[in-house]
Protein backbone atom coordinates (compact mmCIF):
# COMPACT_ATOMS: atom_id res chain seq x y z
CA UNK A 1 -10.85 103.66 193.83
CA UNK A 2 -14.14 103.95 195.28
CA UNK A 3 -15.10 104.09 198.72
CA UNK A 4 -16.10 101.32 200.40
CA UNK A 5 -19.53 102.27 201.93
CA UNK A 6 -20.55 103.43 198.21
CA UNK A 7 -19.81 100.15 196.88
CA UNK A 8 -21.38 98.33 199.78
CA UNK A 9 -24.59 100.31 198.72
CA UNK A 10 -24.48 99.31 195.26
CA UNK A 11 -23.61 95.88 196.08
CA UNK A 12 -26.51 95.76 198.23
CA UNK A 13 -29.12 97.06 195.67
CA UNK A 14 -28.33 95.03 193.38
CA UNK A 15 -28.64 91.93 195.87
CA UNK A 16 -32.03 93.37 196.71
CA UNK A 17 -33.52 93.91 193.42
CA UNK A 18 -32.31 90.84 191.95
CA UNK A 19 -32.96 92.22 188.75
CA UNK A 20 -31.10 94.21 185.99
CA UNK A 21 -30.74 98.25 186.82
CA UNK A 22 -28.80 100.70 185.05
CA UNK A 23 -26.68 102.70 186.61
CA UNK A 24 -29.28 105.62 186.84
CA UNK A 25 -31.33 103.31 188.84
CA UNK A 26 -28.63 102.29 190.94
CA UNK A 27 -27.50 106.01 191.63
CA UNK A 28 -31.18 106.78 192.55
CA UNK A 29 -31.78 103.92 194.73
CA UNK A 30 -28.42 104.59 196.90
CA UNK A 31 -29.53 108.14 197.02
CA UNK A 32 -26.60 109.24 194.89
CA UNK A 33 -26.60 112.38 192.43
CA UNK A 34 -22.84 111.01 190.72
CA UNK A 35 -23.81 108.30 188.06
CA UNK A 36 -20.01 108.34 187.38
CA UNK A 37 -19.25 107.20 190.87
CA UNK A 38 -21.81 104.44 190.59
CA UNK A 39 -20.35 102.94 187.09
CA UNK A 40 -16.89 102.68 188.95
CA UNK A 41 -18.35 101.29 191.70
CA UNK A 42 -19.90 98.61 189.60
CA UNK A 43 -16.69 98.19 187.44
CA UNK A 44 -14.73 97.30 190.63
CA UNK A 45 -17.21 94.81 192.12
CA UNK A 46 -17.60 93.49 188.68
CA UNK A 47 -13.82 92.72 189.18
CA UNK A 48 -13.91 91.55 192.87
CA UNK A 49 -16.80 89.03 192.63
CA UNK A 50 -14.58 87.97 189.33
CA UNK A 51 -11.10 87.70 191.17
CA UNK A 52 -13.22 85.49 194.39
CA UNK A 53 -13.98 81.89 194.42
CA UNK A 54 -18.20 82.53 194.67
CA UNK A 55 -20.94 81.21 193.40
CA UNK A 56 -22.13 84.45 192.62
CA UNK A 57 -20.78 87.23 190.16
CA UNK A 58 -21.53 90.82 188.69
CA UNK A 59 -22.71 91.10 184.87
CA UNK A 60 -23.74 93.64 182.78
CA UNK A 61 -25.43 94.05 179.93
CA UNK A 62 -25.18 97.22 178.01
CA UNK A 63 -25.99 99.62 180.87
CA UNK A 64 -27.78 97.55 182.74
CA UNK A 65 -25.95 95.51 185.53
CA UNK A 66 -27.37 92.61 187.95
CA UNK A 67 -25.55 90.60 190.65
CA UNK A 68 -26.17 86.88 189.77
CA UNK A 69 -25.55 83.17 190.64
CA UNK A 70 -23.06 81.65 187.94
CA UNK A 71 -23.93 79.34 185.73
CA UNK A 72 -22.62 76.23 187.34
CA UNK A 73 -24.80 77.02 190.41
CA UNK A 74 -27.81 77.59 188.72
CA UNK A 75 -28.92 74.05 188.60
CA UNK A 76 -30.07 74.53 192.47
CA UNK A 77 -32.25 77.59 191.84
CA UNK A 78 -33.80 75.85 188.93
CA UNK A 79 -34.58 73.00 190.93
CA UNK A 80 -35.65 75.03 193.74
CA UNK A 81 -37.86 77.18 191.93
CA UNK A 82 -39.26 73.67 190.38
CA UNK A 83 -40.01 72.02 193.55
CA UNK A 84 -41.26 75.20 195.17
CA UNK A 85 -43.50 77.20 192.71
CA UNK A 86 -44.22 76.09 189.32
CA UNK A 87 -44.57 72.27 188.41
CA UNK A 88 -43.13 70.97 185.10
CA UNK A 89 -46.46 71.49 182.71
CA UNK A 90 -46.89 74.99 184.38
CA UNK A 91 -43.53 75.82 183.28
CA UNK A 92 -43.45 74.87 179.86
CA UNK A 93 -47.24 76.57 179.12
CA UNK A 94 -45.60 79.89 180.47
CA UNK A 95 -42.69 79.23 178.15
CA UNK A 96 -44.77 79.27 175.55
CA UNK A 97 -46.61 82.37 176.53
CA UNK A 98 -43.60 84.32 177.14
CA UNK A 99 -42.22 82.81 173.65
CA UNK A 100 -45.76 83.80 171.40
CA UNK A 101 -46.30 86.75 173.98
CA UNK A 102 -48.87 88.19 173.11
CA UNK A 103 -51.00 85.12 172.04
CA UNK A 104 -54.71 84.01 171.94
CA UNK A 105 -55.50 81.57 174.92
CA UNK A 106 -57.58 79.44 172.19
CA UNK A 107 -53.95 79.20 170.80
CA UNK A 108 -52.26 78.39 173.87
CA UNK A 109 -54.61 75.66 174.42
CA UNK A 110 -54.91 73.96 171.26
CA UNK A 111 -50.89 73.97 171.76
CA UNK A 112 -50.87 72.52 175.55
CA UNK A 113 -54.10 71.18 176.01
CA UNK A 114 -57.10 71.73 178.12
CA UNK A 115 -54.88 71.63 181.71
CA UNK A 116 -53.60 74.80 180.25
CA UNK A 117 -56.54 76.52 181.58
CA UNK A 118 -55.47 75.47 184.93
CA UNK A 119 -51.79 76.45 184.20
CA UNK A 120 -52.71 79.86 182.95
CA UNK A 121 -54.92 80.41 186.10
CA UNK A 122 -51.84 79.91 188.45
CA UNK A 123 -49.59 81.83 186.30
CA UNK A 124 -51.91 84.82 186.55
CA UNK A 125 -52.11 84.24 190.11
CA UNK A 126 -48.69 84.41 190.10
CA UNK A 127 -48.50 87.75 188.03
CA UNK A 128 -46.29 86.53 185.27
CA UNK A 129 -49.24 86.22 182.89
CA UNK A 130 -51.92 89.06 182.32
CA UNK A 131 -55.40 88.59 180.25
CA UNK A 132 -57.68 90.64 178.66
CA UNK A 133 -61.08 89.64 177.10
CA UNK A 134 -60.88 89.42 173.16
CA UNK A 135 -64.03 88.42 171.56
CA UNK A 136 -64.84 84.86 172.59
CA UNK A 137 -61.16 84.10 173.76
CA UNK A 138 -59.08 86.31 175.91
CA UNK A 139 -55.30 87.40 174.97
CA UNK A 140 -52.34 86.57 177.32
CA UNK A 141 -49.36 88.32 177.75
CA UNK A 142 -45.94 87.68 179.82
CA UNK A 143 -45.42 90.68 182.78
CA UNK A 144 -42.63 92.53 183.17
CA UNK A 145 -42.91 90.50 186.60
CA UNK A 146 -41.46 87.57 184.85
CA UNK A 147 -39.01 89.09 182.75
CA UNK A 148 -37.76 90.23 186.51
CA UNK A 149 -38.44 86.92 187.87
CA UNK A 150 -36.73 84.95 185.64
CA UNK A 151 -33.73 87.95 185.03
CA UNK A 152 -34.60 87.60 180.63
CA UNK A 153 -34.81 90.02 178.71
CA UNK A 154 -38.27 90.04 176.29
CA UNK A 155 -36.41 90.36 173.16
CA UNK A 156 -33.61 88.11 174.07
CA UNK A 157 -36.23 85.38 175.19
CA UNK A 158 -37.22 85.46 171.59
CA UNK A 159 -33.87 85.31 170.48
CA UNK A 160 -32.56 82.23 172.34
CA UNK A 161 -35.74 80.28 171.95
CA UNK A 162 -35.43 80.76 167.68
CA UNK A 163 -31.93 79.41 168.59
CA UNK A 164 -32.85 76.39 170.42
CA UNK A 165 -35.59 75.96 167.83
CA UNK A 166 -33.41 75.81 164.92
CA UNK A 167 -30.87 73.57 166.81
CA UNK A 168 -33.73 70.92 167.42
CA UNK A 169 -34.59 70.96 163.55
CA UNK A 170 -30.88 70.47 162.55
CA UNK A 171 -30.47 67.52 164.53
C-alpha cells in the first residue's frame, strides 16, 4: 500500500494536467525519483475512483494514465465546451483538420466552404491549428494543444474517424 500523501500528489497532477502522463512524468512532476512507487500509486487510485460512485475515473493507456470524466458525464463537457468556445461549424472544420492533419487550406476550404477562413482564424487563435505559407496556399496542422485539449491521441483520431467513416458507408 502506498502512502497517502504520495497518492494525493499523483492524484492531484493528474487533476491538474488534465492530460495523459506516463508515469515518468508523473514521478517528475511530484518530485519523486521511485517510478515504481508512482505506478502503484496509480494502480490503487485506478481501483478507488473504480470501487466509488463518481463521475470521474482513472484510465490508462499503455503507460500513459489520465484522470477523466466517464463517459456518461461527458455529455455536459461537450455541451459546455460547445456553448463556451467553439460553435458547431468551427468544430467540425477543426475535425477535419485534425482528421487530414496536415492538409492544404485550399483543401480545407473547397471541403467547408469559404467561412472556413473564419473558422481556421479562431482555431489558430485558439492554438489548436498552426499554418505555414506553402506556395499560394498555406498548410494547416492540428497542435499538440488539441490533442491535450481534447485528451485524443493523433493516431487514434485517425483510427476512430476511418471507423465512423466506414460505419456511415455500411448503412
Amino acid at each position: 500500500m502506498v502512502e497517502t500523501d504520495l497518492r494525493k500528489k499523483v492524484e492531484a497532477v493528474l487533476f491538474t494536467t488534465g492530460k495523459f502522463l506516463d508515469s515518468e512524468e508523473i514521478a517528475r512532476l511530484c518530485d519523486l525519483d521511485s517510478v515504481g512507487f508512482v505506478r502503484d500509486a496509480l494502480e490503487e487510485l485506478k481501483e478507488d475512483y473504480e470501487k466509488r460512485d463518481t463521475a470521474l475515473n482513472i484510465i490508462n493507456q499503455g503507460n500513459k494514465w489520465k484522470l477523466t470524466i466517464i463517459k456518461d458525464y461527458l455529455f455536459l463537457t461537450e455541451k459546455l465546451l460547445t456553448d463556451c468556445e467553439l460553435d458547431r461549424p468551427t468544430q467540425e472544420t477543426l475535425a477535419v483538420i485534425a482528421y487530414k492533419t496536415p492538409v492544404l487550406q485550399s483543401e480545407i476550404i473547397k471541403i467547408r466552404g469559404n467561412g472556413a477562413y473564419e473558422h481556421i482564424a479562431r482555431l489558430k487563435e485558439y492554438d489548436f491549428v498552426t499554418s505555414e505559407k506553402y506556395s499560394r496556399t498555406k498548410i494547416l496542422r492540428a497542435t499538440q494543444k488539441f490533442y491535450d485539449y481534447f485528451d485524443i491521441v493523433e493516431d487514434h483520431l485517425k483510427q476512430k474517424m476511418g471507423q465512423k467513416q466506414d460505419e456511415t458507408q455500411e448503412a
